[in-house]
N, C-alpha and C. Protein backbone atom coordinates (compact mmCIF):
# COMPACT_ATOMS: atom_id res chain seq x y z
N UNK A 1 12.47 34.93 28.26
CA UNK A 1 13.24 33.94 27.51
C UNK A 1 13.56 34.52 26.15
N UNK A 2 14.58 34.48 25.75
CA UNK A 2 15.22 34.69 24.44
C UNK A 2 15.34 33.24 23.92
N UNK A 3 14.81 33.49 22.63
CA UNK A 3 15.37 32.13 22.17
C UNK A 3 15.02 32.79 20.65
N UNK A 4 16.85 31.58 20.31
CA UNK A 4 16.74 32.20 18.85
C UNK A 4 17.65 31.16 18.09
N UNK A 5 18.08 30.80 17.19
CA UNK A 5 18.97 29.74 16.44
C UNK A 5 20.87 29.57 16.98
N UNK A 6 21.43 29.75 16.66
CA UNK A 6 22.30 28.99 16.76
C UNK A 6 23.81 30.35 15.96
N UNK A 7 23.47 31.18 15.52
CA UNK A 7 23.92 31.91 14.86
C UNK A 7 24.64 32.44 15.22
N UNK A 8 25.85 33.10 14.65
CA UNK A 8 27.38 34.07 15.27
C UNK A 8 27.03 34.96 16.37
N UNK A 9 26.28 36.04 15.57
CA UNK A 9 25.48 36.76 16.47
C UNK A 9 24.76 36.65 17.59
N UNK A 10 24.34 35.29 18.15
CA UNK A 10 23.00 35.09 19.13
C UNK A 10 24.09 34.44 20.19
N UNK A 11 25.42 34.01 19.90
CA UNK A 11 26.55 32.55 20.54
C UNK A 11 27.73 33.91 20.76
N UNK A 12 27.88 34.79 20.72
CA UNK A 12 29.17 35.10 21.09
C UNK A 12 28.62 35.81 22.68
N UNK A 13 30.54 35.37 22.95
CA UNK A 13 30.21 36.03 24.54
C UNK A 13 29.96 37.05 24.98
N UNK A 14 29.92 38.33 23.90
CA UNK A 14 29.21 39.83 24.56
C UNK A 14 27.86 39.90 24.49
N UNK A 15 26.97 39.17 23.59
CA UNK A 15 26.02 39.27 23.32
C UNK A 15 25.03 38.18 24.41
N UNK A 16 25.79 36.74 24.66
CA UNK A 16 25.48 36.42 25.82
C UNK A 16 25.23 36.90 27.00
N UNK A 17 26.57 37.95 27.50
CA UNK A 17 26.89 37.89 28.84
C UNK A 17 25.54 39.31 28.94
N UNK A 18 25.24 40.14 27.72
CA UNK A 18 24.38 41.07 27.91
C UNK A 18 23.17 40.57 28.68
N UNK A 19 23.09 39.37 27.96
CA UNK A 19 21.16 38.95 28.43
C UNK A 19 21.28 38.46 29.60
N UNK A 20 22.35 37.44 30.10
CA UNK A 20 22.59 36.95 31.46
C UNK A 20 22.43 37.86 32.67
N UNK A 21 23.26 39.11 32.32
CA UNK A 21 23.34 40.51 33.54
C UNK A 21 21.78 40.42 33.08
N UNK A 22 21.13 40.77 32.57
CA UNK A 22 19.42 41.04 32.76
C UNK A 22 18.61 40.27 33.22
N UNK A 23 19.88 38.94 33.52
CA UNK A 23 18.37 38.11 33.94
C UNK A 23 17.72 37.56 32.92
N UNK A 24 17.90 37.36 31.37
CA UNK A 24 17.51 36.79 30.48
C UNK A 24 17.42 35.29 29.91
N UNK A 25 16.64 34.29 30.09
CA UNK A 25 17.17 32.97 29.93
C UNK A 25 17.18 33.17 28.37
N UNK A 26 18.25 32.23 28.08
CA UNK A 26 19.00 31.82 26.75
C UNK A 26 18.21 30.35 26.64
N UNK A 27 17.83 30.14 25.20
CA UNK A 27 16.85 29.55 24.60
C UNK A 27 17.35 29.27 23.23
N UNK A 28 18.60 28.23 22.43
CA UNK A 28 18.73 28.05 21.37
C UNK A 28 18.28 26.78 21.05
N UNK A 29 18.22 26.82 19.35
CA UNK A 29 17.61 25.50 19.14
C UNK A 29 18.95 24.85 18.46
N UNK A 30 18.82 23.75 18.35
CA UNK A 30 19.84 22.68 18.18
C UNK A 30 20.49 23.10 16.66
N UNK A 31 21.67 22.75 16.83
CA UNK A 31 22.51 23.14 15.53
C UNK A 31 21.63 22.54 14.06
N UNK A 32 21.64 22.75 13.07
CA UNK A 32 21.14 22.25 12.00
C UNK A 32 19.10 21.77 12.10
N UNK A 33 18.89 23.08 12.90
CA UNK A 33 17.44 22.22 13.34
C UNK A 33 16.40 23.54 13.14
N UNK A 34 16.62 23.92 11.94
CA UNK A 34 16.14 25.16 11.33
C UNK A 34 14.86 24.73 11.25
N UNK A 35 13.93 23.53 10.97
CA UNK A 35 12.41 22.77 11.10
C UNK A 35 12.14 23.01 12.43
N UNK A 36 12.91 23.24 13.00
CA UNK A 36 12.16 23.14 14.79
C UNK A 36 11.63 24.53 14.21
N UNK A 37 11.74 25.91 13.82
CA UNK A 37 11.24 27.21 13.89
C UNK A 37 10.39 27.95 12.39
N UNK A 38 10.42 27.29 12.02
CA UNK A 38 10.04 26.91 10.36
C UNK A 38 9.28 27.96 10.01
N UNK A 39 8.35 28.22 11.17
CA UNK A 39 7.49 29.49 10.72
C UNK A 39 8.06 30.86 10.45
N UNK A 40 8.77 31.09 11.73
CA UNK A 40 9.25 32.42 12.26
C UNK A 40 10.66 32.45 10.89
N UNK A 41 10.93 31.65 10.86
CA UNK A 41 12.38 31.07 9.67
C UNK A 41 11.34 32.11 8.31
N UNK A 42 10.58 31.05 7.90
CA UNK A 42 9.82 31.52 6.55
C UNK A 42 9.32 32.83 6.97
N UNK A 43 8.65 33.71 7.66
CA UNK A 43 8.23 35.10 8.13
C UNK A 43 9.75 36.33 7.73
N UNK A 44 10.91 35.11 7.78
CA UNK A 44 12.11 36.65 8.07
C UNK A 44 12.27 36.64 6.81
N UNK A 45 12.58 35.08 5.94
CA UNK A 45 12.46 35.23 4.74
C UNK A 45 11.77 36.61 3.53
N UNK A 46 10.65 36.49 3.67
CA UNK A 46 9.48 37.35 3.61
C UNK A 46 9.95 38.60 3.95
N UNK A 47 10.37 38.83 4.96
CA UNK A 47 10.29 40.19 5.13
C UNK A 47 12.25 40.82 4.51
N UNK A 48 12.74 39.88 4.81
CA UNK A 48 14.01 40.49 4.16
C UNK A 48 13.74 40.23 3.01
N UNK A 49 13.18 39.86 1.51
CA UNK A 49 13.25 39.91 0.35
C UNK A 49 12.16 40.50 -0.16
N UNK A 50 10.83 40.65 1.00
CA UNK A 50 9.94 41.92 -0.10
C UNK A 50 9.98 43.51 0.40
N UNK A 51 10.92 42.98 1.58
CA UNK A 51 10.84 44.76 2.68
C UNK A 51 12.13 44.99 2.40
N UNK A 52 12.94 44.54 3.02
CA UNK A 52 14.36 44.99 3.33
C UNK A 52 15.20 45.26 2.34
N UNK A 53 15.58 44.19 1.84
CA UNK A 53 16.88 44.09 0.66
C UNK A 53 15.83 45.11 -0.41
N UNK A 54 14.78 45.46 -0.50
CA UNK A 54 13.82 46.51 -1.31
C UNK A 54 14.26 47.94 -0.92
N UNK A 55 14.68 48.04 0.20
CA UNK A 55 14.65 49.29 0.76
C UNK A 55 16.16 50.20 1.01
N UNK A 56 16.29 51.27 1.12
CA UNK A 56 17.70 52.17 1.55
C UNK A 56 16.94 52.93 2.83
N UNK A 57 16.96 52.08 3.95
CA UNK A 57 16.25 53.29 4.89
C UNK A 57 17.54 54.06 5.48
N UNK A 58 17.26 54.75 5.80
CA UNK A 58 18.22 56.22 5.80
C UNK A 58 18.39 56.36 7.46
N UNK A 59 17.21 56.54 8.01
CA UNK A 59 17.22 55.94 10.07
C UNK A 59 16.65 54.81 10.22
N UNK A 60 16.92 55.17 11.25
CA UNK A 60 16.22 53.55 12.12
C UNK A 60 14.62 54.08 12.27
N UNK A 61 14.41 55.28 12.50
CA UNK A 61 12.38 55.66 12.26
C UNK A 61 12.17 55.60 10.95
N UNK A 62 12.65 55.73 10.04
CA UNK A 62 12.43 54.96 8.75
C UNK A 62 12.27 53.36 8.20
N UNK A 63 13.13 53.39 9.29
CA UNK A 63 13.32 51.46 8.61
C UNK A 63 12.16 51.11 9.66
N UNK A 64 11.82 51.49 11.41
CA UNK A 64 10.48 51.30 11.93
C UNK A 64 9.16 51.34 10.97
N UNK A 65 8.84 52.55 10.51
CA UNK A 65 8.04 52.91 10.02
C UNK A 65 7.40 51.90 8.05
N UNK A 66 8.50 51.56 7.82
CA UNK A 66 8.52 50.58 6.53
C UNK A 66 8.25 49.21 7.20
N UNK A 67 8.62 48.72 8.25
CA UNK A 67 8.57 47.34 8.48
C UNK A 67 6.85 47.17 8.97
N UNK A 68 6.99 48.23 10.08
CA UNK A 68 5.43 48.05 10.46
C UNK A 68 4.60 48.18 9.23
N UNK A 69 4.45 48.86 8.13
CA UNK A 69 3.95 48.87 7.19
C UNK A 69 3.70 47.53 6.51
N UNK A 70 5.10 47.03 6.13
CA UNK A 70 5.57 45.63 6.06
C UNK A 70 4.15 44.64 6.94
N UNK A 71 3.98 44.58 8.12
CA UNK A 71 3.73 43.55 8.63
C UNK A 71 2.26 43.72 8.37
N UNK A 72 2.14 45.06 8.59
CA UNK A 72 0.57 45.23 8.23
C UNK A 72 -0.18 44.88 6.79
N UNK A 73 0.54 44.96 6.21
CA UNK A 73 0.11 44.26 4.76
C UNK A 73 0.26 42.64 4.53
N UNK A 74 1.37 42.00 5.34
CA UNK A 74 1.79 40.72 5.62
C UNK A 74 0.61 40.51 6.42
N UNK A 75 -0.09 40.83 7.05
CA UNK A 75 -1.12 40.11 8.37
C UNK A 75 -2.41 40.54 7.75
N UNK A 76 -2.39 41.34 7.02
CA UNK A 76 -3.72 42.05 6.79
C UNK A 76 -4.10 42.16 5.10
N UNK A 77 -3.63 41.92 4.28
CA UNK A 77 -3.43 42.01 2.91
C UNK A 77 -3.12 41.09 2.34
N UNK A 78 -1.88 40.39 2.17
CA UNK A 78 -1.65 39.71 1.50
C UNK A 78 -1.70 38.41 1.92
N UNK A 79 -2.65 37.72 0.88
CA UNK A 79 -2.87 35.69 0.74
C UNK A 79 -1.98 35.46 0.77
N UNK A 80 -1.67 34.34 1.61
CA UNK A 80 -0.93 33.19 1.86
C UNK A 80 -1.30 31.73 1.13
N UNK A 81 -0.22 31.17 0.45
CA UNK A 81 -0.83 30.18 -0.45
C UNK A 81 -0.78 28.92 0.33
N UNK A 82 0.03 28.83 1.48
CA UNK A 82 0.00 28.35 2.42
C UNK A 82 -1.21 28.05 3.17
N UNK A 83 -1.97 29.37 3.75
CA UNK A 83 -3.15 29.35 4.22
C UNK A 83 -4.42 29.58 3.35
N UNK A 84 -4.26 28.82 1.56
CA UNK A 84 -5.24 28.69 0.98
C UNK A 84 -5.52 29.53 0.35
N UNK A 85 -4.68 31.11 0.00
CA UNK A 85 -5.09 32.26 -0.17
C UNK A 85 -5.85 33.13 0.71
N UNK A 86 -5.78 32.55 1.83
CA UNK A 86 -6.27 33.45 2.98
C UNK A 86 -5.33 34.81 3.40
N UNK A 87 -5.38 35.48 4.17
CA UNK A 87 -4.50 36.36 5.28
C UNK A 87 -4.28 35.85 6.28
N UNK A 88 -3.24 36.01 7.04
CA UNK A 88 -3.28 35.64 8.14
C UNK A 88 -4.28 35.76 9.27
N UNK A 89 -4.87 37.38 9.33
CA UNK A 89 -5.71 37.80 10.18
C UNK A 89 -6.92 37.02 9.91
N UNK A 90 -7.26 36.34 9.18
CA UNK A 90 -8.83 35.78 8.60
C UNK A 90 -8.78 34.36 9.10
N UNK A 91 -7.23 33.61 9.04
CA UNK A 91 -6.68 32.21 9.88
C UNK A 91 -7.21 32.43 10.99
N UNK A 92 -6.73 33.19 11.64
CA UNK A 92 -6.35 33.98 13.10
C UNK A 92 -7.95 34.01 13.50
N UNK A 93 -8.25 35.03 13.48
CA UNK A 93 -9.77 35.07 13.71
C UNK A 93 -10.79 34.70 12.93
N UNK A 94 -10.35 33.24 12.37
CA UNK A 94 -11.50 32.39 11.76
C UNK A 94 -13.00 33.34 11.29
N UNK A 95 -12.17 33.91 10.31
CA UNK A 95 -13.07 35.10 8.68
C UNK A 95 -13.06 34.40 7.71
């Protein structure tokens, strides 16, 4: 299952008809219903304004190599004020 918002990119018909030939079910959420995904919404946030728009990656094993970095400090490092000043990983496996 793919599922993803509502967006230019995720709704046009080449990008459809790709996942269909695979056998992919299509999974959008309702127009204006950005609260249905709230988490994954706030996570891209995050990562496009302390990773991305930060960065000039030069390849795509560059821009790999920065994001995983990225997440590993996001899951493993840095408090969430959300989760109390916790990490995620410490939520996660109740630390």
């Amino acid at each position: 299952i793919f599922n993803t918002d509502q967006g230019v990119q995720f709704t046009s018909k080449e990008f459809t008809e790709i996942l269909e030939q695979k056998g992919i079910a299509i999974s959008m959420d309702g127009k204006g219903r950005a609260l249905d995904n709230i988490f994954v919404e706030r996570l891209w946030r995050s990562v496009k304004y302390e990773e991305v728009y930060l960065k000039d990656y030069k390849t795509v094993q560059e821009a790999r190599e920065g994001l995983g970095n990225y997440f590993e400090y996001y899951n493993f490092k840095r408090p969430h004020q959300s989760l109390e000043y916790k990490k995620p990983y410490e939520v996660h496996f109740g630390r």
